[in-house]
C-alpha atoms as a PDB file:
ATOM      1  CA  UNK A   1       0.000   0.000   0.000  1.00  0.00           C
ATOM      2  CA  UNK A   2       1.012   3.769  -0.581  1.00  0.00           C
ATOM      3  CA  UNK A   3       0.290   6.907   1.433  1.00  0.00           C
ATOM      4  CA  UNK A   4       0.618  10.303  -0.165  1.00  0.00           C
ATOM      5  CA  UNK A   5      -0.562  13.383   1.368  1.00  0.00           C
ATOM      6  CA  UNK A   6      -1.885  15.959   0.101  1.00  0.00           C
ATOM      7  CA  UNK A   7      -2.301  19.419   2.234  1.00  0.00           C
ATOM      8  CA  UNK A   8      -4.934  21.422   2.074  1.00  0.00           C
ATOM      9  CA  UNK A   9      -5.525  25.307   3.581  1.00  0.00           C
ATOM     10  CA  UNK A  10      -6.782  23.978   6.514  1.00  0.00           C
ATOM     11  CA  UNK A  11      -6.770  20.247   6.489  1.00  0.00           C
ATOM     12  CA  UNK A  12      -5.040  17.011   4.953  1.00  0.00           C
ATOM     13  CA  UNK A  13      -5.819  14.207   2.724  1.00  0.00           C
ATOM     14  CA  UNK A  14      -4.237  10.829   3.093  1.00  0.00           C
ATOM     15  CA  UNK A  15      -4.610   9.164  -0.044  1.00  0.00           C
ATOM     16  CA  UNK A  16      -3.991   5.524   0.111  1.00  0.00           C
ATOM     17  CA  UNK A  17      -3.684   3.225  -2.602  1.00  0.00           C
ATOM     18  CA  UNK A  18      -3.449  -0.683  -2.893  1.00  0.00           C
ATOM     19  CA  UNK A  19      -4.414  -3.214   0.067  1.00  0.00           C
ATOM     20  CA  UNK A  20      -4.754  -1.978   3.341  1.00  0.00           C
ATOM     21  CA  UNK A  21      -3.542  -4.981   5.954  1.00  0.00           C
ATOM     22  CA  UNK A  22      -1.714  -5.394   9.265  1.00  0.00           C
ATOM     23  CA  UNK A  23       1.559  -5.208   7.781  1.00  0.00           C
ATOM     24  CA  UNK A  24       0.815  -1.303   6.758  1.00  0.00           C
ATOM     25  CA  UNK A  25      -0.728  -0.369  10.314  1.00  0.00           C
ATOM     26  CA  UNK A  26       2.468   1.327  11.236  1.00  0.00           C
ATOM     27  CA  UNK A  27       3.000   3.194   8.339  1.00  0.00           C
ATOM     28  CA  UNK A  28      -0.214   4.782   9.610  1.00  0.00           C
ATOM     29  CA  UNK A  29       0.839   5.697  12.386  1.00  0.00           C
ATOM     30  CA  UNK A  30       3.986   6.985  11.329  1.00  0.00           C
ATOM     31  CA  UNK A  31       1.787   9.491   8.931  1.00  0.00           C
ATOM     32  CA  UNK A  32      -0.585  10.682  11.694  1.00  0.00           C
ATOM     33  CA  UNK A  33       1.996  11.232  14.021  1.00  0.00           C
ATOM     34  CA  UNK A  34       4.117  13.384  11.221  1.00  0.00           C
ATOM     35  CA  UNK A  35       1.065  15.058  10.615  1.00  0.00           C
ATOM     36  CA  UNK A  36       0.626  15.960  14.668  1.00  0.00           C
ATOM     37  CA  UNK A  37       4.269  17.225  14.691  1.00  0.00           C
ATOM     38  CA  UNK A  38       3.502  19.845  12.121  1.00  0.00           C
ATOM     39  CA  UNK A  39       0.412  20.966  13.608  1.00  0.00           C
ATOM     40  CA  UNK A  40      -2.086  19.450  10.821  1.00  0.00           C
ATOM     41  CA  UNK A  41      -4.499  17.306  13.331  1.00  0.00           C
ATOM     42  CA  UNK A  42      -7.691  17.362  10.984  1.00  0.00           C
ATOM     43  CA  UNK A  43      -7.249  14.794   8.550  1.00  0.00           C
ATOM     44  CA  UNK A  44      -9.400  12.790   5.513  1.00  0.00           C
ATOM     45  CA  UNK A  45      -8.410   9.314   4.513  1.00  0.00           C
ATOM     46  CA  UNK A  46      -8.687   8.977   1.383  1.00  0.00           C
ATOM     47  CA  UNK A  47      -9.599   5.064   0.616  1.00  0.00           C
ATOM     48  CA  UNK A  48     -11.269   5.225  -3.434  1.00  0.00           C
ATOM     49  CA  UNK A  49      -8.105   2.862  -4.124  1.00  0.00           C
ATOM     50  CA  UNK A  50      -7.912   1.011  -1.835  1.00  0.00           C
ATOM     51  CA  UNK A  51      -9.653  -2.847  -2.910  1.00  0.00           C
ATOM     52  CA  UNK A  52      -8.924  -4.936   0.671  1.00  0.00           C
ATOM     53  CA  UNK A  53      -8.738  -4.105   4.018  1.00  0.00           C
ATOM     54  CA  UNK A  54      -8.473  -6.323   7.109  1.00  0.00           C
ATOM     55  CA  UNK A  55      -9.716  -6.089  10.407  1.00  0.00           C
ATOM     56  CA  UNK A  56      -6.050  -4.796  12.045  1.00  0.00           C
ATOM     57  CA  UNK A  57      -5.766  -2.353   9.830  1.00  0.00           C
ATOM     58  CA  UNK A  58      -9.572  -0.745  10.398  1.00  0.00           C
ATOM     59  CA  UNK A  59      -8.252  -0.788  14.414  1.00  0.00           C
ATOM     60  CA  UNK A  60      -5.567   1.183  12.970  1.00  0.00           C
ATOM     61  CA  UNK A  61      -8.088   3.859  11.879  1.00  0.00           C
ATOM     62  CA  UNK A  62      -9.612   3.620  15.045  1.00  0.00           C
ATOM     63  CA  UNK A  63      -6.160   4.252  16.608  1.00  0.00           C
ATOM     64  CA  UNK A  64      -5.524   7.035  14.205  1.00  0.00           C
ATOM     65  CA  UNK A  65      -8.630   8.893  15.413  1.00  0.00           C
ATOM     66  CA  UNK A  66      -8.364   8.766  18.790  1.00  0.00           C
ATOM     67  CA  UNK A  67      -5.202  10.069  17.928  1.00  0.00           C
ATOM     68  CA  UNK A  68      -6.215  13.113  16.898  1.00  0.00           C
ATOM     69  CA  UNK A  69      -8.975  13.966  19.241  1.00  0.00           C
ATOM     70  CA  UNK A  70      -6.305  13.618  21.824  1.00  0.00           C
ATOM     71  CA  UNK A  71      -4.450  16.413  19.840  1.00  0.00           C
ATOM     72  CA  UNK A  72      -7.655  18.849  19.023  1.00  0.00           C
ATOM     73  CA  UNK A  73      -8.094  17.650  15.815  1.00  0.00           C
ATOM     74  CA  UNK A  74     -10.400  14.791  13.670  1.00  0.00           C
ATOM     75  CA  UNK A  75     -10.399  12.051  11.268  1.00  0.00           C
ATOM     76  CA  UNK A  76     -12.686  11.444   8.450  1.00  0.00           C
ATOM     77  CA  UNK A  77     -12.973   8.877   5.406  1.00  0.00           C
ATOM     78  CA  UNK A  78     -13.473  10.326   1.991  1.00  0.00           C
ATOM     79  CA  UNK A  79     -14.289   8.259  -1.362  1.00  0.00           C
ATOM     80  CA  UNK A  80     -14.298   4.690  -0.046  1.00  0.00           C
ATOM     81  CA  UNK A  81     -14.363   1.817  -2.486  1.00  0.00           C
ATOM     82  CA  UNK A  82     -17.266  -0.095  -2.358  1.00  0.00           C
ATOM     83  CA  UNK A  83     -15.453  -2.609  -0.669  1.00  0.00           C
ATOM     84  CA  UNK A  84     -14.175  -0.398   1.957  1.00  0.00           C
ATOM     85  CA  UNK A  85     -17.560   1.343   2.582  1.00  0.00           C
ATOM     86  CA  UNK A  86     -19.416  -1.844   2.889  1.00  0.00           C
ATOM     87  CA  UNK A  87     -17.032  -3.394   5.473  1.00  0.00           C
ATOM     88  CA  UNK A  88     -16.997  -0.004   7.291  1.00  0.00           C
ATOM     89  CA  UNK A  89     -20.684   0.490   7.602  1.00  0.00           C
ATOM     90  CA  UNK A  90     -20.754  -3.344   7.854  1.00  0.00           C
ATOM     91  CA  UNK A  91     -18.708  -3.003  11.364  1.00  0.00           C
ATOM     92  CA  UNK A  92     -20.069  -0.010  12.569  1.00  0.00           C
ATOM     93  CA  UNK A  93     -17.124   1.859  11.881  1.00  0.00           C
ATOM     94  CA  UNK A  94     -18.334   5.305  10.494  1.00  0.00           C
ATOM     95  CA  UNK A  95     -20.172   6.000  13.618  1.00  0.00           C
ATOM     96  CA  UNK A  96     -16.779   7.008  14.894  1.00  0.00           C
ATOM     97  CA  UNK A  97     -14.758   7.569  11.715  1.00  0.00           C
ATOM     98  CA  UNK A  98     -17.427   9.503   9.408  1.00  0.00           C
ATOM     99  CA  UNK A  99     -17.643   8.678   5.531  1.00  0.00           C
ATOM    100  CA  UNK A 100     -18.153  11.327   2.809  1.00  0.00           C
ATOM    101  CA  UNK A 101     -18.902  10.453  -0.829  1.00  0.00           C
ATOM    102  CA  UNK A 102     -16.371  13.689  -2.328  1.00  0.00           C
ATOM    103  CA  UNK A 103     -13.264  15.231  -0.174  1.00  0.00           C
ATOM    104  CA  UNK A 104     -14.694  18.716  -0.850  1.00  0.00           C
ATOM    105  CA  UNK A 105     -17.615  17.080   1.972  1.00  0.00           C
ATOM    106  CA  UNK A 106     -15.127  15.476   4.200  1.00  0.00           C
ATOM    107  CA  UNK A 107     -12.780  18.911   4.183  1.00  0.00           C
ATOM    108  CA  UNK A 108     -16.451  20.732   5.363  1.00  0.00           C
ATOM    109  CA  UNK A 109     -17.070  18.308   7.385  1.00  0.00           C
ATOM    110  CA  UNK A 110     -13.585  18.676   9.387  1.00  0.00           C
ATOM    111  CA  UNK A 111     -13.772  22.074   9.363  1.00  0.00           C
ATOM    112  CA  UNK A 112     -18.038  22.239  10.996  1.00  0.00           C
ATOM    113  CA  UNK A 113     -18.038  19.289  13.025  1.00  0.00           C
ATOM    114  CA  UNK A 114     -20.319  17.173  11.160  1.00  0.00           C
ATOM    115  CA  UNK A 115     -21.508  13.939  11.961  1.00  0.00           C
ATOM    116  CA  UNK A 116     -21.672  11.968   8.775  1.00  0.00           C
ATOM    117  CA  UNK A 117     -22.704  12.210   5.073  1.00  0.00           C
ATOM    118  CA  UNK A 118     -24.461  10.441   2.683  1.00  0.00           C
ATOM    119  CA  UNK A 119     -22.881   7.896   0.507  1.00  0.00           C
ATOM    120  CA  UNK A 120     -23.511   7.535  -2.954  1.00  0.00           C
ATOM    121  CA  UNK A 121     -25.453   4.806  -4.575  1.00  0.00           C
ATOM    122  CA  UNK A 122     -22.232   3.541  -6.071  1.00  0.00           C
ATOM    123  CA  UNK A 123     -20.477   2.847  -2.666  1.00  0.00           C
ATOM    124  CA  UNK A 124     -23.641   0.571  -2.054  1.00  0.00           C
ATOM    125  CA  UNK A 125     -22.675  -3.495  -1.549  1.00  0.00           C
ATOM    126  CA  UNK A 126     -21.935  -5.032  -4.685  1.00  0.00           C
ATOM    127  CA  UNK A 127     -24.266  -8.019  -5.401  1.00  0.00           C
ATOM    128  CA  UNK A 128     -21.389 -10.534  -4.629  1.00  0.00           C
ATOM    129  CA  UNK A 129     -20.400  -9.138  -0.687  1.00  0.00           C
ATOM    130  CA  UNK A 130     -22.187 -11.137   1.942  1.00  0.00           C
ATOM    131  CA  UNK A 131     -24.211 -13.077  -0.611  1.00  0.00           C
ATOM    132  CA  UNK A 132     -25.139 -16.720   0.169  1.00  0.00           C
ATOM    133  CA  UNK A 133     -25.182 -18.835  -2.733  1.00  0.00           C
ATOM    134  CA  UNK A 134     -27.867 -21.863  -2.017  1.00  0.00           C
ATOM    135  CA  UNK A 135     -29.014 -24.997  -3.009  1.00  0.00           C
ATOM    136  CA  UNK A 136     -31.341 -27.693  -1.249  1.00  0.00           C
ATOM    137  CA  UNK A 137     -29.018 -30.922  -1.442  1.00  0.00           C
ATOM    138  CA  UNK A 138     -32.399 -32.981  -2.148  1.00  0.00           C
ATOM    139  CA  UNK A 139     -33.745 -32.013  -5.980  1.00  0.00           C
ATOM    140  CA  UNK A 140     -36.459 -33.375  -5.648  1.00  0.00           C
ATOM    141  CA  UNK A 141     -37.722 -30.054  -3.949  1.00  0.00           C
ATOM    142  CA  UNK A 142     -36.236 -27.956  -6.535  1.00  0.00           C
ATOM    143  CA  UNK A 143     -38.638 -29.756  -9.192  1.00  0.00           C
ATOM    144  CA  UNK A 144     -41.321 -29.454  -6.497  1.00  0.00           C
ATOM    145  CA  UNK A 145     -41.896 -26.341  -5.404  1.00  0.00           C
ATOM    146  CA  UNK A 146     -40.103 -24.159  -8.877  1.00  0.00           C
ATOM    147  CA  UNK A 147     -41.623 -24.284 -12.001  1.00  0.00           C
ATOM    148  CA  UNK A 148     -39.243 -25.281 -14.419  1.00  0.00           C
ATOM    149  CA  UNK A 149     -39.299 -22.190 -16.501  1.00  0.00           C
ATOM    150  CA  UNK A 150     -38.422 -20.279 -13.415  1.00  0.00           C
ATOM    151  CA  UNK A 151     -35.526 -22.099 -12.476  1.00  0.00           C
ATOM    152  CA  UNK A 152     -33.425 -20.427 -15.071  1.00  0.00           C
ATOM    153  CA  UNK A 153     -34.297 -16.364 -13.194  1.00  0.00           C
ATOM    154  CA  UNK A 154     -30.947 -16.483 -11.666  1.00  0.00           C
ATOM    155  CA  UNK A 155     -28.118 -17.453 -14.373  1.00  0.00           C
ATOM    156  CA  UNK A 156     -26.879 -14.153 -13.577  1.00  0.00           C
ATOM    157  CA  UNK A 157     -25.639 -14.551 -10.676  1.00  0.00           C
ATOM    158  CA  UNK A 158     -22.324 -12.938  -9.261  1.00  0.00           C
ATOM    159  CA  UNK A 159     -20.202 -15.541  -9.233  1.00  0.00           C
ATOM    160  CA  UNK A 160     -19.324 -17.723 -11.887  1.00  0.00           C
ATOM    161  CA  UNK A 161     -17.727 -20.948 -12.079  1.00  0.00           C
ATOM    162  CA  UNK A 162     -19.309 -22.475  -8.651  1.00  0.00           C
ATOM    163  CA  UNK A 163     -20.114 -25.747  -7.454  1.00  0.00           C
ATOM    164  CA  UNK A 164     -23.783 -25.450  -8.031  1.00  0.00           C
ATOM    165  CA  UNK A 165     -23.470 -26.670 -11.679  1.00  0.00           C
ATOM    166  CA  UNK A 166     -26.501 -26.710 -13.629  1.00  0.00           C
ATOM    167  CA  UNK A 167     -29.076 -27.089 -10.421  1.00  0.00           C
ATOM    168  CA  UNK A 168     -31.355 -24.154  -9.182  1.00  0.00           C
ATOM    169  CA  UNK A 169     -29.691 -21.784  -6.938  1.00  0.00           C
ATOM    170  CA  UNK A 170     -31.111 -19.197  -4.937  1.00  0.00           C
ATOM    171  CA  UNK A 171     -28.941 -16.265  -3.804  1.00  0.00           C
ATOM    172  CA  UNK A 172     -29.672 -14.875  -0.188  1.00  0.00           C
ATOM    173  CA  UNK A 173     -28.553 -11.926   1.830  1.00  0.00           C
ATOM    174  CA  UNK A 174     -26.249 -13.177   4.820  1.00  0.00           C
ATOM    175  CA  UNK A 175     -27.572 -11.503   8.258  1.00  0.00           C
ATOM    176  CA  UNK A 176     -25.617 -13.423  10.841  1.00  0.00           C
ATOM    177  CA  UNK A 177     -22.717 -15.966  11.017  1.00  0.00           C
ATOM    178  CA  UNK A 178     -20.664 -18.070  13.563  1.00  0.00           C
ATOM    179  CA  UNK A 179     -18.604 -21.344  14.266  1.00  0.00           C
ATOM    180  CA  UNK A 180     -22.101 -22.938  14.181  1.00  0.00           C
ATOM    181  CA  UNK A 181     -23.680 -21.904  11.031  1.00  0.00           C
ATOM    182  CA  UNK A 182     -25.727 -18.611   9.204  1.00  0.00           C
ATOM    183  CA  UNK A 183     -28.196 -16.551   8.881  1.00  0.00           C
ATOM    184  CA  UNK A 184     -28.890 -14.878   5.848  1.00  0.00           C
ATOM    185  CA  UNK A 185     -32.445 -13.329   4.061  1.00  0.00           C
ATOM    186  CA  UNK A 186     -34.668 -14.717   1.261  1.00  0.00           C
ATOM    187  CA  UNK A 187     -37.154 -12.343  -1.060  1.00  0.00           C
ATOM    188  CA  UNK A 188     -37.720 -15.477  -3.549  1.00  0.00           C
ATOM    189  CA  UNK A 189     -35.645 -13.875  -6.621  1.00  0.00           C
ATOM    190  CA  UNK A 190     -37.505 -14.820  -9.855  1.00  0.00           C
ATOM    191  CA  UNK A 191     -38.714 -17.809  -8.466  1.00  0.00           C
ATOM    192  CA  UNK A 192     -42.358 -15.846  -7.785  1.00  0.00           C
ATOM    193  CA  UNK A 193     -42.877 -17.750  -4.411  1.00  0.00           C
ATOM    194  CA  UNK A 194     -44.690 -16.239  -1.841  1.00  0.00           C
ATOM    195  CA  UNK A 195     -42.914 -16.288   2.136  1.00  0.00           C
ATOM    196  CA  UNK A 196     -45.211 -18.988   2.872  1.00  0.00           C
ATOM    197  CA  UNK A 197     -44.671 -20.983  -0.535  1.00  0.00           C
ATOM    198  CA  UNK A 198     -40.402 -19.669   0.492  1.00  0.00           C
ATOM    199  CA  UNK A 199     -40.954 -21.322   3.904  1.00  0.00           C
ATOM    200  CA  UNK A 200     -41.852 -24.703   3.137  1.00  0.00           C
ATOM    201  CA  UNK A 201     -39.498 -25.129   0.389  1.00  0.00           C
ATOM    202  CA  UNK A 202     -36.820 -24.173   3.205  1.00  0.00           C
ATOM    203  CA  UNK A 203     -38.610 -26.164   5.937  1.00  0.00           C
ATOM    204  CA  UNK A 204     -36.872 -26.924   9.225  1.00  0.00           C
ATOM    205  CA  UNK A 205     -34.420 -29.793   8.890  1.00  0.00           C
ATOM    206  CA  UNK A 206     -33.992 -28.651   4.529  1.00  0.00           C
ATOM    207  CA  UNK A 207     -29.787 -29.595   3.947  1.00  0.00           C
ATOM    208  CA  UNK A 208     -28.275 -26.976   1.343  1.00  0.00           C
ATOM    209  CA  UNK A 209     -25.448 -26.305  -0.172  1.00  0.00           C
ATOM    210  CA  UNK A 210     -24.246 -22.969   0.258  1.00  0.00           C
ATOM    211  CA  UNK A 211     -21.450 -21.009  -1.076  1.00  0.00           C
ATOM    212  CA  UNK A 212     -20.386 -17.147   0.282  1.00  0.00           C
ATOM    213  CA  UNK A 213     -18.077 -14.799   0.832  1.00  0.00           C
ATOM    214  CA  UNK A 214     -16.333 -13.788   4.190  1.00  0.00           C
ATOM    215  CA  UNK A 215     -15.890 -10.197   3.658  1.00  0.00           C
ATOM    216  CA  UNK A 216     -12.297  -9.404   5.955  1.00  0.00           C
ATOM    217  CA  UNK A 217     -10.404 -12.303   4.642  1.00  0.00           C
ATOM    218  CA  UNK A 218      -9.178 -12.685   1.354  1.00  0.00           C
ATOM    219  CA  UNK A 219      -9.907 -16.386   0.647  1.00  0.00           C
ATOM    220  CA  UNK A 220     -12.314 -17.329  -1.605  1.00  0.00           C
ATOM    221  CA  UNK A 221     -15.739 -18.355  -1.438  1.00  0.00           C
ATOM    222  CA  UNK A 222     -16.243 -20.811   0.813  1.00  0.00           C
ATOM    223  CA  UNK A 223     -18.546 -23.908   0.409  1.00  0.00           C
ATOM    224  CA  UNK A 224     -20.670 -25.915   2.919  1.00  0.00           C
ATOM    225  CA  UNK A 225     -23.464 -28.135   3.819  1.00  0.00           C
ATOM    226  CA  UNK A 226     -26.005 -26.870   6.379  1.00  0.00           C
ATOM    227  CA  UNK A 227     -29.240 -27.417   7.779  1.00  0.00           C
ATOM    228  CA  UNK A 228     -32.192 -24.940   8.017  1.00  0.00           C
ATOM    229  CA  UNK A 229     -33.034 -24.995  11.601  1.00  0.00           C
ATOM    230  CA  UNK A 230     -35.355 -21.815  11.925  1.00  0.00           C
ATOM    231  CA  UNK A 231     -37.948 -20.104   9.572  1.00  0.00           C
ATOM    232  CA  UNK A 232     -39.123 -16.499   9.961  1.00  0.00           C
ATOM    233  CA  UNK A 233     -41.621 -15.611   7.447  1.00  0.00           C
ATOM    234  CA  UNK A 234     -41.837 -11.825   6.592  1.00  0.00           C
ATOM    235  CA  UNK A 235     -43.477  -9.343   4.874  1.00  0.00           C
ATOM    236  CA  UNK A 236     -41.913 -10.098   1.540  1.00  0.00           C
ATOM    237  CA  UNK A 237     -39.093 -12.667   2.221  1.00  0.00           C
ATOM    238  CA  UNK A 238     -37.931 -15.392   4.552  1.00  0.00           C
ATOM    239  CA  UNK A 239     -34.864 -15.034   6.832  1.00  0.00           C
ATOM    240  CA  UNK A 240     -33.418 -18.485   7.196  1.00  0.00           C
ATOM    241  CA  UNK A 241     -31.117 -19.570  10.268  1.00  0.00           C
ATOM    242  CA  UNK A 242     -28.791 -22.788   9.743  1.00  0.00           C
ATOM    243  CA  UNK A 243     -25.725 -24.418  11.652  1.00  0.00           C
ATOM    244  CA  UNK A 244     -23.114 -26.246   9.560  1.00  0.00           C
ATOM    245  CA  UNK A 245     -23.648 -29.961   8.596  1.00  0.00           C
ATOM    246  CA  UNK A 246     -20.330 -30.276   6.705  1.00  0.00           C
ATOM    247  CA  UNK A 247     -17.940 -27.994   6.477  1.00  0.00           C
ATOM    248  CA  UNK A 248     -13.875 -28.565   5.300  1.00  0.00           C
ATOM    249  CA  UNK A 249     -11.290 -27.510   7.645  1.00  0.00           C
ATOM    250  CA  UNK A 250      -9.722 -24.853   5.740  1.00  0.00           C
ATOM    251  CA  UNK A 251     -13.210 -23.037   5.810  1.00  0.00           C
ATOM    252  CA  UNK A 252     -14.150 -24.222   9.566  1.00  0.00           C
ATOM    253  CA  UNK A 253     -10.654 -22.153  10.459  1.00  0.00           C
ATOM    254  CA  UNK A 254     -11.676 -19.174   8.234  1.00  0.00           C
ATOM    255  CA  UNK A 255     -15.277 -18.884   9.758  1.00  0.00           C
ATOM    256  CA  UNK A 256     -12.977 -18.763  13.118  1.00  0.00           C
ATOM    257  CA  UNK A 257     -10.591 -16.331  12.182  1.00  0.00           C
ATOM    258  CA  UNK A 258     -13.780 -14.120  10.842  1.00  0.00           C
ATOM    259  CA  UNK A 259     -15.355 -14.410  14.413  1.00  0.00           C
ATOM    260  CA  UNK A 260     -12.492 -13.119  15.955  1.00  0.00           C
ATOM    261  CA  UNK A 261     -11.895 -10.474  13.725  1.00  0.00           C
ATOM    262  CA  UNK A 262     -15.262  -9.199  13.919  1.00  0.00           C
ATOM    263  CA  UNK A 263     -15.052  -9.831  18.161  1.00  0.00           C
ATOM    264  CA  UNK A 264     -11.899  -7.418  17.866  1.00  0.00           C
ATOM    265  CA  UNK A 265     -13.369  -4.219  16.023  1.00  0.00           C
ATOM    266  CA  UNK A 266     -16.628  -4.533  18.597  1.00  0.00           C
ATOM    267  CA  UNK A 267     -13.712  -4.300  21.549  1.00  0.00           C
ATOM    268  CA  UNK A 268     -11.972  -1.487  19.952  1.00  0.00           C
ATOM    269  CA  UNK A 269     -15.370   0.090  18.546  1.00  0.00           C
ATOM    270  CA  UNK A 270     -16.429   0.171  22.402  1.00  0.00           C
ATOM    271  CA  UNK A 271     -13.232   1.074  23.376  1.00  0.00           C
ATOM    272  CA  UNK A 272     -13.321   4.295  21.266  1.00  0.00           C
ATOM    273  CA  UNK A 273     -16.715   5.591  22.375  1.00  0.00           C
ATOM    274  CA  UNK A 274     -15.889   5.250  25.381  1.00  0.00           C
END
C-alpha cells in the first residue's frame, strides 16, 4: 500500500492506494503522528483505491482517530471503495470515523463538526459481498416447489464458475454468522414464491449447499453443507437460520478467524466511544 498526502488550507488528505492490511498499520501511524508534529491534526483518509482491508488495519483507523482527538483535531474517510464502505458500515465503523462520498464534503465536514454524510449509490454493496449462494441438497424439492421455466431467473448470478453446476440456486442476503452456522435473508428472486410458498421449500431440517463470501479475509468463497433450523416468514421474504452440517477444515478455520476479527473491532469500537 502507498500513502501520499496531500495538504490542504486547513486540512489534509491521506490518499492511500493498494491493500490496506496489518503489515501497513504502522506506516499509519507513522503518517498521523508526522502530521501531529507539524500541527495538521484534521485529517481525511482517502480510501477510493484502496480494494482490501483487514480487520487490524480498520483498528488502525480507530487508533488514528483517537489520535487526533487527543491532539484537538479529527479524522474522516473520503471516497471509499465499495469494498471499503461496505465493510466499514458493515462493522459499525463510520459511527466514529465519518464517511463522505467527495473530499470537498469530508474537508467541510472537518472544518463544521459534522456527523456523517451520505454515501452515494455507487459505494452501495456489490451483489457478490455477503451473498449466500444456495441450493437444497435434495432435488427433488427444486422440481417441487419451482416451475421449471423459473428455475433459469438467476443465471446471472455474481459468481461464476461455482459448485452449483446446472441445479437451481437461490442467492440470499447473509444476516448473521458463527462457528455454528448462518443466517442470511430470502425475497424469492424470480422464483415468484410467496414467504409462505419460500418457507416450506426451506422447511426446518432442509440440507443446502451454500457457497459465500467472508468479507475481511481474502480467501475465496467458501462452500458448505447446512441445515435450516429456523424459519421467519416476513413481509416479503424469509430469513433463514442454519448451523453447519459439513464444512472442510480450511473453511471451519476461516469462519474462526472471521469471528475473531469481527469480536476485535466490537472491543476497539467500544473502546473508542468510550
Amino acid at each position: 500500500m502507498h500513502i501520499t498526502a496531500e495538504p490542504r488550507d486547513d486540512h489534509t488528505i491521506l490518499h492511500l492506494r493498494g491493500e490496506f492490511d496489518t503489515f501497513y498499520c504502522p506506516h499509519l501511524h507513522k503518517e498521523i503522528e508526522g502530521l501531529i508534529g507539524q500541527g495538521s491534526v484534521r485529517v481525511a483518509l482517502n480510501l477510493r483505491l484502496v480494494k482490501f482491508i483487514n480487520s487490524t488495519a480498520l483498528g488502525a483507523i480507530i487508533k488514528a482517530s483517537k489520535t487526533l482527538d487527543k491532539a484537538g483535531g479529527k479524522l474522516v474517510i473520503a471516497r471509499p471503495s465499495r469494498f471499503c464502505a461496505d465493510i466499514i458500515q458493515k462493522v459499525g465503523l463510520d459511527r466514529v470515523v465519518p464517511m463522505y462520498d467527495s473530499e470537498e464534503a469530508a474537508g467541510a465536514a472537518l472544518q463544521e463538526g459534522q456527523q456523517g454524510g451520505e454515501m452515494p449509490a455507487g459505494a452501495a454493496q456489490e451483489e457478490e459481498e455477503g451473498a449466500v449462494m444456495f441450493s437444497p441438497e435434495d432435488a427433488s424439492r427444486i422440481e417441487h416447489f419451482i416451475p421449471e421455466e423459473k428455475r433459469g431467473g438467476n443465471r446471472a448470478n455474481p459468481v461464476h464458475g461455482h459448485s452449483f453446476g446446472k441445479k437451481w440456486r437461490g442467492i440470499g442476503r447473509m444476516s448473521d454468522l458463527s462457528g455454528e452456522g448462518l443466517r442470511f435473508t430470502w425475497s424469492g428472486g424470480q422464483t415468484g414464491l410467496s414467504p409462505f410458498e419460500m418457507a416450506q421449500f426451506l422447511a426446518i431440517g432442509t440440507d443446502l449447499g451454500v457457497k459465500f463470501r467472508l468479507p475481511l479475509l481474502q480467501k475465496g468463497h467458501c462452500e458448505a453443507v447446512v441445515t435450516v433450523t429456523d424459519v421467519d416468514e416476513r413481509d416479503d421474504s424469509v430469513k433463514i437460520g442454519t448451523t453447519f452440517k459439513d464444512v472442510d477444515d480450511e473453511t471451519a478455520d476461516a469462519i474462526e478467524q472471521y469471528a475473531k476479527d469481527m469480536a476485535f473491532l466490537k472491543t476497539e469500537l467500544k473502546k473508542a466511544t468510550e
